[in-house]
PDB file of N, CA and C in Angstrom:
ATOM      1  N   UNK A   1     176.387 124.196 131.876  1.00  0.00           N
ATOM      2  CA  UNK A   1     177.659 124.182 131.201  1.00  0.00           C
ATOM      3  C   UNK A   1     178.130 122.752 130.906  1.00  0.00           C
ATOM      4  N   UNK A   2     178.097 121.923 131.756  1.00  0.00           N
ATOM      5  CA  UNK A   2     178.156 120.351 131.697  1.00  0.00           C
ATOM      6  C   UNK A   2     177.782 120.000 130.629  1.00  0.00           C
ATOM      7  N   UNK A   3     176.104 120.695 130.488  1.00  0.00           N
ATOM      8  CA  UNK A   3     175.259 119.460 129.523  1.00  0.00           C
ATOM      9  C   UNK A   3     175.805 120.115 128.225  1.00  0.00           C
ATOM     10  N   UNK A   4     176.281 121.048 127.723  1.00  0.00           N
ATOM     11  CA  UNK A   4     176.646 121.605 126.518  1.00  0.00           C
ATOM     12  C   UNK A   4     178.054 121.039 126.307  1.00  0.00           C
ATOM     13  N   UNK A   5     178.695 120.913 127.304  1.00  0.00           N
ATOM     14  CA  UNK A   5     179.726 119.803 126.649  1.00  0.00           C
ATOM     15  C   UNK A   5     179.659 118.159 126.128  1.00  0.00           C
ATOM     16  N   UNK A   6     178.555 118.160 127.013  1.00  0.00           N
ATOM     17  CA  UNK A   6     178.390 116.430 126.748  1.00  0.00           C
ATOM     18  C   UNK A   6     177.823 116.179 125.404  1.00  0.00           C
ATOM     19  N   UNK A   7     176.495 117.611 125.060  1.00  0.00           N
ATOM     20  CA  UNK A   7     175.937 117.599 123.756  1.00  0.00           C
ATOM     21  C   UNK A   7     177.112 116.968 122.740  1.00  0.00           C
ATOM     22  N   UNK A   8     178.350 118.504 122.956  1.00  0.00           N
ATOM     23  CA  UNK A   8     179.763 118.684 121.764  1.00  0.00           C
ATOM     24  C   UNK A   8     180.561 117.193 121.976  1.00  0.00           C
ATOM     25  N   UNK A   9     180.485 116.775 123.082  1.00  0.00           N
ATOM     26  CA  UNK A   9     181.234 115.519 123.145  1.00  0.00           C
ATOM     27  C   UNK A   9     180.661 114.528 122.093  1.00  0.00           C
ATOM     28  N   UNK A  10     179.184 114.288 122.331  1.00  0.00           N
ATOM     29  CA  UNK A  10     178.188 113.423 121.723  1.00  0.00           C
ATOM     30  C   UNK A  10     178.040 113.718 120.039  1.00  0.00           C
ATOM     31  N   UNK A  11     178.139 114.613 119.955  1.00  0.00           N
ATOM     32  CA  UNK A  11     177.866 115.517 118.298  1.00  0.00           C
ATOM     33  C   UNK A  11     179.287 114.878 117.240  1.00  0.00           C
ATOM     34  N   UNK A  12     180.517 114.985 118.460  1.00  0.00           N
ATOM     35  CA  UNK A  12     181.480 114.624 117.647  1.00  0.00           C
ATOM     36  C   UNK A  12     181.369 113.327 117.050  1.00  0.00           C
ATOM     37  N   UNK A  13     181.270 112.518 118.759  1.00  0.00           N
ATOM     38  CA  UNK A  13     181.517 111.621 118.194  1.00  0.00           C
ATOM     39  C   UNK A  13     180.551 110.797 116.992  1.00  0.00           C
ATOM     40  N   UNK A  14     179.110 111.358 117.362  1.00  0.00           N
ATOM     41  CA  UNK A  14     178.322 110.869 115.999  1.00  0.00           C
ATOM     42  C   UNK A  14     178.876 111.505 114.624  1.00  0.00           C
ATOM     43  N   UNK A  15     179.570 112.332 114.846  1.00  0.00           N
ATOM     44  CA  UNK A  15     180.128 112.835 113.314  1.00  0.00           C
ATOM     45  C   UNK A  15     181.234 111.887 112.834  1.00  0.00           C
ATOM     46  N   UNK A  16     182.274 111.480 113.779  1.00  0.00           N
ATOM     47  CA  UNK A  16     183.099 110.396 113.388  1.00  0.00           C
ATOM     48  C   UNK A  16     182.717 109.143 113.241  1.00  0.00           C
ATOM     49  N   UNK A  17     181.478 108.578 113.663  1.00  0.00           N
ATOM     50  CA  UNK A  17     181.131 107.259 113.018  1.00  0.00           C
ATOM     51  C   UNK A  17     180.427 107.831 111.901  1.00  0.00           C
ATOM     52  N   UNK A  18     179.876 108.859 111.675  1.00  0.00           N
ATOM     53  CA  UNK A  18     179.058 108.934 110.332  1.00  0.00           C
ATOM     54  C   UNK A  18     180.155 108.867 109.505  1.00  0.00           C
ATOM     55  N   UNK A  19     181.414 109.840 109.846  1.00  0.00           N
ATOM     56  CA  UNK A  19     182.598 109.828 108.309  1.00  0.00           C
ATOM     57  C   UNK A  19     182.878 108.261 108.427  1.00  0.00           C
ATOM     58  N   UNK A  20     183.436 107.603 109.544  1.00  0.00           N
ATOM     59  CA  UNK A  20     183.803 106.077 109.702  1.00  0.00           C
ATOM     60  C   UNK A  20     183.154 105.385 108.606  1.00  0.00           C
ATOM     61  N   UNK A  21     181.586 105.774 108.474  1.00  0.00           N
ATOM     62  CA  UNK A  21     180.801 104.141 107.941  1.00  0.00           C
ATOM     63  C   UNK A  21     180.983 104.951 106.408  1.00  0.00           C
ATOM     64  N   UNK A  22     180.739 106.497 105.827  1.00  0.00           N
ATOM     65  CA  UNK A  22     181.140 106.728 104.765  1.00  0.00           C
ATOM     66  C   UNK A  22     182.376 106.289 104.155  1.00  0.00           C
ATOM     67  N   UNK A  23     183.499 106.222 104.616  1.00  0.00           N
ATOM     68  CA  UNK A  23     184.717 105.771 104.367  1.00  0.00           C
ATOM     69  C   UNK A  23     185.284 104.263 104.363  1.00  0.00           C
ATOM     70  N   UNK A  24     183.936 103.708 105.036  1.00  0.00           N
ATOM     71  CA  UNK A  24     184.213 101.975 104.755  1.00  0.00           C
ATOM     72  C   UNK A  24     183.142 101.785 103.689  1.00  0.00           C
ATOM     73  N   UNK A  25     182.378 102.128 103.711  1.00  0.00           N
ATOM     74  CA  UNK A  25     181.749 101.853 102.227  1.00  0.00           C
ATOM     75  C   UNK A  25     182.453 102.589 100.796  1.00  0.00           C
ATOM     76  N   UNK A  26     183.146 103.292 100.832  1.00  0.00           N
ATOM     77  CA  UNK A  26     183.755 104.230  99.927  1.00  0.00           C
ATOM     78  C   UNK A  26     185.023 102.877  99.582  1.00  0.00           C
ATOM     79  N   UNK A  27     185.640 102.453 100.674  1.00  0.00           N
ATOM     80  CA  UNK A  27     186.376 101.479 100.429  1.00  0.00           C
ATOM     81  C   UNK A  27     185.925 100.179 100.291  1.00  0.00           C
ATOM     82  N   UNK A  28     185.230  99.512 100.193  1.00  0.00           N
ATOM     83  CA  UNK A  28     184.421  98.049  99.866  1.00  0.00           C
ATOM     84  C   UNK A  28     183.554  98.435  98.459  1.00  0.00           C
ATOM     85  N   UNK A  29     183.562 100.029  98.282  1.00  0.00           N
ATOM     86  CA  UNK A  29     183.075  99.751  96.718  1.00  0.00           C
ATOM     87  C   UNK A  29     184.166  99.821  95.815  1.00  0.00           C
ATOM     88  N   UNK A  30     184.953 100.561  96.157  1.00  0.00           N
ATOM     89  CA  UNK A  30     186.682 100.753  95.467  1.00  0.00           C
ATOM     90  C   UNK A  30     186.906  98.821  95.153  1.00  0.00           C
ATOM     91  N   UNK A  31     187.258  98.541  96.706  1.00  0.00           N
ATOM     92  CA  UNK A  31     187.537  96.869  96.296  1.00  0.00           C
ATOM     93  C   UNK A  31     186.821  95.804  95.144  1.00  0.00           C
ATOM     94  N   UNK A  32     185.397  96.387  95.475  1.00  0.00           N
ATOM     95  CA  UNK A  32     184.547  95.575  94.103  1.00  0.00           C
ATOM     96  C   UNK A  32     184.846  95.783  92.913  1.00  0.00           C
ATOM     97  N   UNK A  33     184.536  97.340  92.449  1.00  0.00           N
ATOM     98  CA  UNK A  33     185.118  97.942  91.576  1.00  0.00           C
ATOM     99  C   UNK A  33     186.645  97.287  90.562  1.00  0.00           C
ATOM    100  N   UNK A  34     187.723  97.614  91.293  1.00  0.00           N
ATOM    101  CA  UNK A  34     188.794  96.826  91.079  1.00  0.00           C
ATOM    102  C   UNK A  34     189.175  95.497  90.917  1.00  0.00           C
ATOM    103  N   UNK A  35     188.061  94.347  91.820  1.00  0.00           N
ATOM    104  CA  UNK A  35     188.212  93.242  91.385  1.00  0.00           C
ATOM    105  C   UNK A  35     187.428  92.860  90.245  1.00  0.00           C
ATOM    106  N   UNK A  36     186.238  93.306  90.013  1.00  0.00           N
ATOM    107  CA  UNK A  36     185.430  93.020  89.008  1.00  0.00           C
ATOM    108  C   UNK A  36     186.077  93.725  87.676  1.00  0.00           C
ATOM    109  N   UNK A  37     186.686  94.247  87.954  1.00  0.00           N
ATOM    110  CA  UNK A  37     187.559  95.261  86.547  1.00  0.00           C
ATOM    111  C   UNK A  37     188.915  94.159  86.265  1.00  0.00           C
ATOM    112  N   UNK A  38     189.290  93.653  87.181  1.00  0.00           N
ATOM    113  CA  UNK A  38     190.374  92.233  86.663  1.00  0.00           C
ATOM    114  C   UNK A  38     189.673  91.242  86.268  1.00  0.00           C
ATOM    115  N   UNK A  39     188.590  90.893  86.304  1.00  0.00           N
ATOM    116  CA  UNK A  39     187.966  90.036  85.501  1.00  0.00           C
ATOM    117  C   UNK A  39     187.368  90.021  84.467  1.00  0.00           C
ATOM    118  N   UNK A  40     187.010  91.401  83.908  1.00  0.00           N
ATOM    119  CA  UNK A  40     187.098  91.880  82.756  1.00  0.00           C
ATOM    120  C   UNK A  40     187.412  91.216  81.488  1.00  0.00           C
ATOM    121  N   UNK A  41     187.145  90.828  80.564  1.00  0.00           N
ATOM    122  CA  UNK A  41     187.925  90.171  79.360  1.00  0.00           C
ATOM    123  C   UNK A  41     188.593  91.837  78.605  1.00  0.00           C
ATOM    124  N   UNK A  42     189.746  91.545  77.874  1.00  0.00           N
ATOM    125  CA  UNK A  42     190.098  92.464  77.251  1.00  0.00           C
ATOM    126  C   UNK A  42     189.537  93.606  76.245  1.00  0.00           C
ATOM    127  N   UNK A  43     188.327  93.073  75.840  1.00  0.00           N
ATOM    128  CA  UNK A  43     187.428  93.883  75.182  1.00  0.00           C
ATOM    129  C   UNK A  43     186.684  94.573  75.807  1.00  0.00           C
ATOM    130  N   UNK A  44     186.368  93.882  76.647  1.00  0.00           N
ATOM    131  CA  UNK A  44     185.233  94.875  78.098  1.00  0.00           C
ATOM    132  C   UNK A  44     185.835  95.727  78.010  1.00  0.00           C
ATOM    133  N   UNK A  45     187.412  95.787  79.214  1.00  0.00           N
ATOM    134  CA  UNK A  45     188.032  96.722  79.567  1.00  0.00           C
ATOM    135  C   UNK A  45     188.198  97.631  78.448  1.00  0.00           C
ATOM    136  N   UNK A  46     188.773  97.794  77.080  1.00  0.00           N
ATOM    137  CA  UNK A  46     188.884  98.419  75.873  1.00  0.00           C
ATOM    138  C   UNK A  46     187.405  99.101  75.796  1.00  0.00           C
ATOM    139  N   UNK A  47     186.615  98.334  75.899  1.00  0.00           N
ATOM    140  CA  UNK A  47     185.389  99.099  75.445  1.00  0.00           C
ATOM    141  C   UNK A  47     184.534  99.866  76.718  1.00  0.00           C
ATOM    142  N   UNK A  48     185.153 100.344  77.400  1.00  0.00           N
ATOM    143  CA  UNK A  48     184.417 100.737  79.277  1.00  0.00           C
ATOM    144  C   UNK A  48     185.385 101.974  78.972  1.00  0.00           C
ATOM    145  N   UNK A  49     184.601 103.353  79.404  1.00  0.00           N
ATOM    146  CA  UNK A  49     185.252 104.407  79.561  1.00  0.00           C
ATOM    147  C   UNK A  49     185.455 104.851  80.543  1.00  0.00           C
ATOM    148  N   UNK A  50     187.169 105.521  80.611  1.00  0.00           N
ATOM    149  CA  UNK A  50     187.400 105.676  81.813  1.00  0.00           C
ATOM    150  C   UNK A  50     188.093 104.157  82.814  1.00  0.00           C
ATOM    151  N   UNK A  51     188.235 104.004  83.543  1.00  0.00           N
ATOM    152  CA  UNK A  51     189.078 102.912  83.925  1.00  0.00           C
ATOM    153  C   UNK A  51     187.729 102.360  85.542  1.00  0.00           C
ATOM    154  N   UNK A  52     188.435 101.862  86.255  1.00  0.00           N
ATOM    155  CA  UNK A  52     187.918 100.683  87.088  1.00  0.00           C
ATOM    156  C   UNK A  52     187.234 101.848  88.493  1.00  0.00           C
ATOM    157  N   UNK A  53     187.794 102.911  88.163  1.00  0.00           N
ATOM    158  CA  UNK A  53     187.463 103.848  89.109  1.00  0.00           C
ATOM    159  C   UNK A  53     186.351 104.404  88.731  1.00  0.00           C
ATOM    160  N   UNK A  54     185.776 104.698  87.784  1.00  0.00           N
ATOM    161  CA  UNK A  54     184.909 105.213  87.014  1.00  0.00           C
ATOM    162  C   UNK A  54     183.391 104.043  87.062  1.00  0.00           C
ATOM    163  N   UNK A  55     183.465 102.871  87.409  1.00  0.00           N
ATOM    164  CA  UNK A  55     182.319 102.232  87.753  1.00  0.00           C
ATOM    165  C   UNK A  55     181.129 102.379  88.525  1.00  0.00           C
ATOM    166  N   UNK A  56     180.336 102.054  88.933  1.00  0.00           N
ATOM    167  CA  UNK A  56     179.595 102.049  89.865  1.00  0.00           C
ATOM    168  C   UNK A  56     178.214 100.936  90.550  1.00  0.00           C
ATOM    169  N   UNK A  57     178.558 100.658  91.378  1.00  0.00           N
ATOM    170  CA  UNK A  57     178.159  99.552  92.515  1.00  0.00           C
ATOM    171  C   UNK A  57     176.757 100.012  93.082  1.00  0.00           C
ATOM    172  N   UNK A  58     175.715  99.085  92.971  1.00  0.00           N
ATOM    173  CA  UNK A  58     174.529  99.096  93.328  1.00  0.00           C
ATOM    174  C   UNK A  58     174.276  97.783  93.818  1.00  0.00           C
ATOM    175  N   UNK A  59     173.337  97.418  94.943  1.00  0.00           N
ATOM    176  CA  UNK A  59     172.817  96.000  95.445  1.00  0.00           C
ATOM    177  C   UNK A  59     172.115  95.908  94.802  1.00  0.00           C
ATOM    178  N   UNK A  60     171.364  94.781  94.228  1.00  0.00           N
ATOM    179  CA  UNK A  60     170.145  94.196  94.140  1.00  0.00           C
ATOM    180  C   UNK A  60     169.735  92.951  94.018  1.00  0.00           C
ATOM    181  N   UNK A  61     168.199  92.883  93.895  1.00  0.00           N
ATOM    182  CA  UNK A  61     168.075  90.967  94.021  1.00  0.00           C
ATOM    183  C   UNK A  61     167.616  90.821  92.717  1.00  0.00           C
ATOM    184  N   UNK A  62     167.816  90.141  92.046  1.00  0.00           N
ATOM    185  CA  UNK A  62     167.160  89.201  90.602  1.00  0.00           C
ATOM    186  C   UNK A  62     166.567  88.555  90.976  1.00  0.00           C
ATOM    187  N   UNK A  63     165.427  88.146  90.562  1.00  0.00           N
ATOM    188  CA  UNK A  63     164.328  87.450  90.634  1.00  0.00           C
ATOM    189  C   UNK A  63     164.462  86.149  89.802  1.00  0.00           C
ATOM    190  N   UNK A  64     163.906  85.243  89.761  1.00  0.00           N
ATOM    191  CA  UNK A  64     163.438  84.341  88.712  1.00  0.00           C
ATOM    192  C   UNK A  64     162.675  84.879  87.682  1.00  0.00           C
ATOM    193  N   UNK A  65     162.985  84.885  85.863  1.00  0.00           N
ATOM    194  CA  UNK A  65     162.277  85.066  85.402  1.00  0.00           C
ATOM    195  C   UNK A  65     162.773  86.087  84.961  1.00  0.00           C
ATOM    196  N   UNK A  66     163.620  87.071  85.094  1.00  0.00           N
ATOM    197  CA  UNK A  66     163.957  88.203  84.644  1.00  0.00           C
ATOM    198  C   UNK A  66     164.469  87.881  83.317  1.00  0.00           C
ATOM    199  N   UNK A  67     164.487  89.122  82.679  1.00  0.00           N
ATOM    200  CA  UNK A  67     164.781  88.730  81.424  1.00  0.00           C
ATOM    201  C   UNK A  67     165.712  89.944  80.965  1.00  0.00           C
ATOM    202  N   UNK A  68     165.913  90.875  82.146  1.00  0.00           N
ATOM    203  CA  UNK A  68     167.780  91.866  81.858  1.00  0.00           C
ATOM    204  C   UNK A  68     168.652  91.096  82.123  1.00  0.00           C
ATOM    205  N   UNK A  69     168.702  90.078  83.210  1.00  0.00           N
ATOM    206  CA  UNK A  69     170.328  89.962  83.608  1.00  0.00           C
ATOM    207  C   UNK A  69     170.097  88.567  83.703  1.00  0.00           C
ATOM    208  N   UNK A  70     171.106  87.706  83.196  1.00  0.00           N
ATOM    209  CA  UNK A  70     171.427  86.316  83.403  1.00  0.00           C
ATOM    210  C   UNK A  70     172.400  85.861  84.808  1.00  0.00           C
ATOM    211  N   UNK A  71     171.958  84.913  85.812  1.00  0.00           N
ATOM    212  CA  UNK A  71     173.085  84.651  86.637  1.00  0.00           C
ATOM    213  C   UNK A  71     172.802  83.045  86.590  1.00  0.00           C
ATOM    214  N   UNK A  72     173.235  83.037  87.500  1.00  0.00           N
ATOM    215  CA  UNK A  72     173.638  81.543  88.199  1.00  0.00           C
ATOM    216  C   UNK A  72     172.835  81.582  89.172  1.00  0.00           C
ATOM    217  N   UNK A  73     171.848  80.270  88.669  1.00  0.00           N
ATOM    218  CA  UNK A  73     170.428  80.209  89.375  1.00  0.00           C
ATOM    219  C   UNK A  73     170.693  80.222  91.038  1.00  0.00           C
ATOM    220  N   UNK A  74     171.484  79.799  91.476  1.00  0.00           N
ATOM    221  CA  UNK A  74     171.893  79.498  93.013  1.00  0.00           C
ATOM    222  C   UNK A  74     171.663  80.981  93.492  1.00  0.00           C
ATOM    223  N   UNK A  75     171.753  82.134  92.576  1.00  0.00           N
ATOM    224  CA  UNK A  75     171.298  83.476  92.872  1.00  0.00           C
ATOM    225  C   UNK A  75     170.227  83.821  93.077  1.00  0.00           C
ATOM    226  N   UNK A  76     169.416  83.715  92.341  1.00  0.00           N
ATOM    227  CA  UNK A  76     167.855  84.230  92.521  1.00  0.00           C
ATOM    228  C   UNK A  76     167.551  84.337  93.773  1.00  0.00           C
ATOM    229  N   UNK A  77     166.924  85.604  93.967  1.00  0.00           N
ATOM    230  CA  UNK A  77     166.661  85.993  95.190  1.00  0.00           C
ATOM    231  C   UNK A  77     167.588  86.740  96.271  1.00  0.00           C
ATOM    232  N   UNK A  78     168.406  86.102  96.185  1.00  0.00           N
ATOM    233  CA  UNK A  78     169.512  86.665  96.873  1.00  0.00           C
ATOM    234  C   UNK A  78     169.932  88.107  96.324  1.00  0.00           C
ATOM    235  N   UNK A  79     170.479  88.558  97.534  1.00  0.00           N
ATOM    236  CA  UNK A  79     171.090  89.893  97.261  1.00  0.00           C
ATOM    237  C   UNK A  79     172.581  89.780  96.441  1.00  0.00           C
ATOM    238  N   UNK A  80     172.413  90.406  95.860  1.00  0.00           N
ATOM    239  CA  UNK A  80     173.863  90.368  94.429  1.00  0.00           C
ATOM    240  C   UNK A  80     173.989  91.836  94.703  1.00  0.00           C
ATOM    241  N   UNK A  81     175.668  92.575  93.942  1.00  0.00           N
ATOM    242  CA  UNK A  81     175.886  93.266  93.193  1.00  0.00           C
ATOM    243  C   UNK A  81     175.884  93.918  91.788  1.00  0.00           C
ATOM    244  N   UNK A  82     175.675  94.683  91.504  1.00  0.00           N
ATOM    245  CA  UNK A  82     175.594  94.958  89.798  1.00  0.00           C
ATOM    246  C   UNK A  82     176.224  96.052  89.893  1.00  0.00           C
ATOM    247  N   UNK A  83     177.679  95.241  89.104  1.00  0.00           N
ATOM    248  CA  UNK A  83     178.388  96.682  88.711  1.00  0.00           C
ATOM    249  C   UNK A  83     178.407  97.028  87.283  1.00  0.00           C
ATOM    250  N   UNK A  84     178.537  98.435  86.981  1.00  0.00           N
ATOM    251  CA  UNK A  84     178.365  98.722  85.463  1.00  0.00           C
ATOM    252  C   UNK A  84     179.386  99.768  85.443  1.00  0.00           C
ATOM    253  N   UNK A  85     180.039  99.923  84.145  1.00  0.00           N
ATOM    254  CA  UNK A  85     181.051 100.412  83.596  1.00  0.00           C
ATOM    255  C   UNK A  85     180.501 101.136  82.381  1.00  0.00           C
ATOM    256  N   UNK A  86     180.810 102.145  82.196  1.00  0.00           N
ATOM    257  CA  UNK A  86     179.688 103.113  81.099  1.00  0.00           C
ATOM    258  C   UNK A  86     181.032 103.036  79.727  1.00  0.00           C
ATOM    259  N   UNK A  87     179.894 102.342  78.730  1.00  0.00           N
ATOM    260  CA  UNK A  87     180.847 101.530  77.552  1.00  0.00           C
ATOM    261  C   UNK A  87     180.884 102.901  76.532  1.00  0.00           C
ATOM    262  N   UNK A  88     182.029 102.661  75.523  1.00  0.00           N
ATOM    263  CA  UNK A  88     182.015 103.412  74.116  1.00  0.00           C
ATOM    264  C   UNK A  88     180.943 103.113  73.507  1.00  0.00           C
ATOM    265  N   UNK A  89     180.216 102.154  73.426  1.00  0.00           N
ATOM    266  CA  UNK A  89     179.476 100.836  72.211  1.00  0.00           C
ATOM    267  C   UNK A  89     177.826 101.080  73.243  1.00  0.00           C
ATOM    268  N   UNK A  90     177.520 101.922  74.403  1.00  0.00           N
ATOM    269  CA  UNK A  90     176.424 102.205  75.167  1.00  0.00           C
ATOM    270  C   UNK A  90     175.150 102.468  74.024  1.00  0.00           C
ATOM    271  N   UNK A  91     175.226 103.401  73.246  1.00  0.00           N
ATOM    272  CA  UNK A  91     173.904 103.411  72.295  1.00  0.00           C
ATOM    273  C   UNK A  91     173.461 102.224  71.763  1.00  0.00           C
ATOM    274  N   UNK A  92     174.784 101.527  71.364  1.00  0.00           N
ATOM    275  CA  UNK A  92     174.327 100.184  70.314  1.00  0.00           C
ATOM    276  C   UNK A  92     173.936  99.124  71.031  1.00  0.00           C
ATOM    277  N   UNK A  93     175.180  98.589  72.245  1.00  0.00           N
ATOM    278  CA  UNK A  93     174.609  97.482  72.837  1.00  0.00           C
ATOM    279  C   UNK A  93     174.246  97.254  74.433  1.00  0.00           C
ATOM    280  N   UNK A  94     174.360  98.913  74.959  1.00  0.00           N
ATOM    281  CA  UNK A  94     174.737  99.022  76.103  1.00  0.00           C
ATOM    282  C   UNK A  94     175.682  99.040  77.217  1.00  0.00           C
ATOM    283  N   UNK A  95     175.730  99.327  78.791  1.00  0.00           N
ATOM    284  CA  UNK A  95     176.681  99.325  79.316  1.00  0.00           C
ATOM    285  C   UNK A  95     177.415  97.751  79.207  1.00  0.00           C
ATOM    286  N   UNK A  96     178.355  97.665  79.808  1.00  0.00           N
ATOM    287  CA  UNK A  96     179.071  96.658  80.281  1.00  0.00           C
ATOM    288  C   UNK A  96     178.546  96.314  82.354  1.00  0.00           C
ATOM    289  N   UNK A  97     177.700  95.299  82.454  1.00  0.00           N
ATOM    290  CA  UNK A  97     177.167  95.260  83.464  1.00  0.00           C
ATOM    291  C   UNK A  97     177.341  93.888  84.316  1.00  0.00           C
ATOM    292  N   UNK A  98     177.765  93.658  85.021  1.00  0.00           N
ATOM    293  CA  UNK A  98     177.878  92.708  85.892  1.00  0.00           C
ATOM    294  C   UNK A  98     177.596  92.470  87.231  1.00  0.00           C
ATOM    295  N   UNK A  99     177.433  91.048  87.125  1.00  0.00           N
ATOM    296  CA  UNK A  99     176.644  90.658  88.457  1.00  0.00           C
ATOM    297  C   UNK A  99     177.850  89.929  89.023  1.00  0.00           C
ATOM    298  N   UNK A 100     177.893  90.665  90.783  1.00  0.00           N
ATOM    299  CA  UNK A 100     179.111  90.088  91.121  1.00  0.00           C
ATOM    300  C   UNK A 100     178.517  89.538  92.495  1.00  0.00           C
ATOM    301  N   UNK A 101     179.038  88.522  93.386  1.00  0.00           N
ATOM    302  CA  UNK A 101     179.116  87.972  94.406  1.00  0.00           C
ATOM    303  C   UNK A 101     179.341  88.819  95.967  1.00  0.00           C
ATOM    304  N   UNK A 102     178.575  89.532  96.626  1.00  0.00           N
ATOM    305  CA  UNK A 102     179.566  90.245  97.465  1.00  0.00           C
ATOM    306  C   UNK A 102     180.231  89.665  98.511  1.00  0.00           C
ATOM    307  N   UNK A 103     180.091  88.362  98.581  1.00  0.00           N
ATOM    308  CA  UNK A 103     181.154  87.919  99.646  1.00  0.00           C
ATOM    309  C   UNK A 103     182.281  87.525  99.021  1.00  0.00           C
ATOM    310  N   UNK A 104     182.240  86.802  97.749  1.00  0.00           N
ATOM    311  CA  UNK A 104     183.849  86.360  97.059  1.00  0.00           C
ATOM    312  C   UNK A 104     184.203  87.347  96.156  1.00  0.00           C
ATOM    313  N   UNK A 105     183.338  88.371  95.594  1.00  0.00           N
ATOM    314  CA  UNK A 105     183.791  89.155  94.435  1.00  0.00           C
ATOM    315  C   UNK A 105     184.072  88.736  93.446  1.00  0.00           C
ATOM    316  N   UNK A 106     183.589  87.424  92.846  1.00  0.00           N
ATOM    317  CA  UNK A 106     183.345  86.714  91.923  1.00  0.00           C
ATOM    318  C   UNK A 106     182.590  87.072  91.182  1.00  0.00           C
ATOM    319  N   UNK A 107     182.584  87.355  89.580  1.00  0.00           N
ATOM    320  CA  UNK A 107     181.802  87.879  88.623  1.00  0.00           C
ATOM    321  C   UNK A 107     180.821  85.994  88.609  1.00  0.00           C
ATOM    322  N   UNK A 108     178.897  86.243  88.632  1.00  0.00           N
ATOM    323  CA  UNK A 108     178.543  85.150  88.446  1.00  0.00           C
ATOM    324  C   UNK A 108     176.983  85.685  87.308  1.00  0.00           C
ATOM    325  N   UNK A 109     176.901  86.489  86.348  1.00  0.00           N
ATOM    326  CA  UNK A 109     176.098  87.111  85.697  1.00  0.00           C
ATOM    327  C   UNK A 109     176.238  88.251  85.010  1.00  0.00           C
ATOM    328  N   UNK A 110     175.507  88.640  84.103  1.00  0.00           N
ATOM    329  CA  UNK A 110     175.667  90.012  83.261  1.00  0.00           C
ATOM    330  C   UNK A 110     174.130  90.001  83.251  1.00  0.00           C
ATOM    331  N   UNK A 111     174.825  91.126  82.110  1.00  0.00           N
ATOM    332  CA  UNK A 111     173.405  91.617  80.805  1.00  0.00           C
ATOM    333  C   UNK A 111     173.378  91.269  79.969  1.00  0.00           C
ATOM    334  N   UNK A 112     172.080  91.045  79.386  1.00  0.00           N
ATOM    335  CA  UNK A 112     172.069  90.770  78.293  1.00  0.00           C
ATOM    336  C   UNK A 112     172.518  92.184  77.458  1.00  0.00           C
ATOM    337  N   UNK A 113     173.244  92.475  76.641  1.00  0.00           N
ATOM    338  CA  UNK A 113     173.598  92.912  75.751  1.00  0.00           C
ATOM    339  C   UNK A 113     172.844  93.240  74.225  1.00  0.00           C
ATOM    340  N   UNK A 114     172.030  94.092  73.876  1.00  0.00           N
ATOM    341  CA  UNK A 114     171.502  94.080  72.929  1.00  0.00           C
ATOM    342  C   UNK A 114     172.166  93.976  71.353  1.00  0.00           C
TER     343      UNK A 114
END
């Protein structure tokens, strides 16, 4: 009888750090999201459907040499963000995509834009 409580004790509490770490990442992508959407130039934002909530946040590293995304060489290699905003203008020239900083949330790269 003991050990079946300790299981339910144990079960919970791994269920509350699992919602915990869902709900801090749910919120640190919200924050990116929103800051990278104020940096926006006015046409971006105009041309991005849907608003700052509607984005979506992926890690990755750029390489040297790539020839999708332009940054700021001090990047290469390093782990970056790429957030993208799904544009009106997507067939013609593509999303609206940016490379952001994840420790300052500083926009430091895009896409090239066709």
């Amino acid at each position: 009888m003991k050990k079946r409580k300790y299981f339910l004790i144990i079960g919970i509490l791994f269920l509350c750090m699992i919602f915990g770490i869902i709900c801090y990442k749910q919120a640190i992508t919200e924050k990116v999201l929103k800051q990278t959407w104020e940096q926006l130039s006015k046409s971006e934002r105009y041309e991005a459907v849907g608003s700052w909530t509607d984005g979506k946040v992926e890690k990755i590293i750029i390489q040297e040499g790539n020839t999708r995304y332009f940054v700021e060489e001090s990047y290469y290699g390093e782990p970056v963000l790429l957030v993208t905003f799904t544009s009106s203008r997507r067939e013609v020239i593509g999303d609206v995509e940016k490379i952001v900083d994840a420790a300052s949330g500083r926009i430091v790269g895009g896409s090239f834009r066709d």
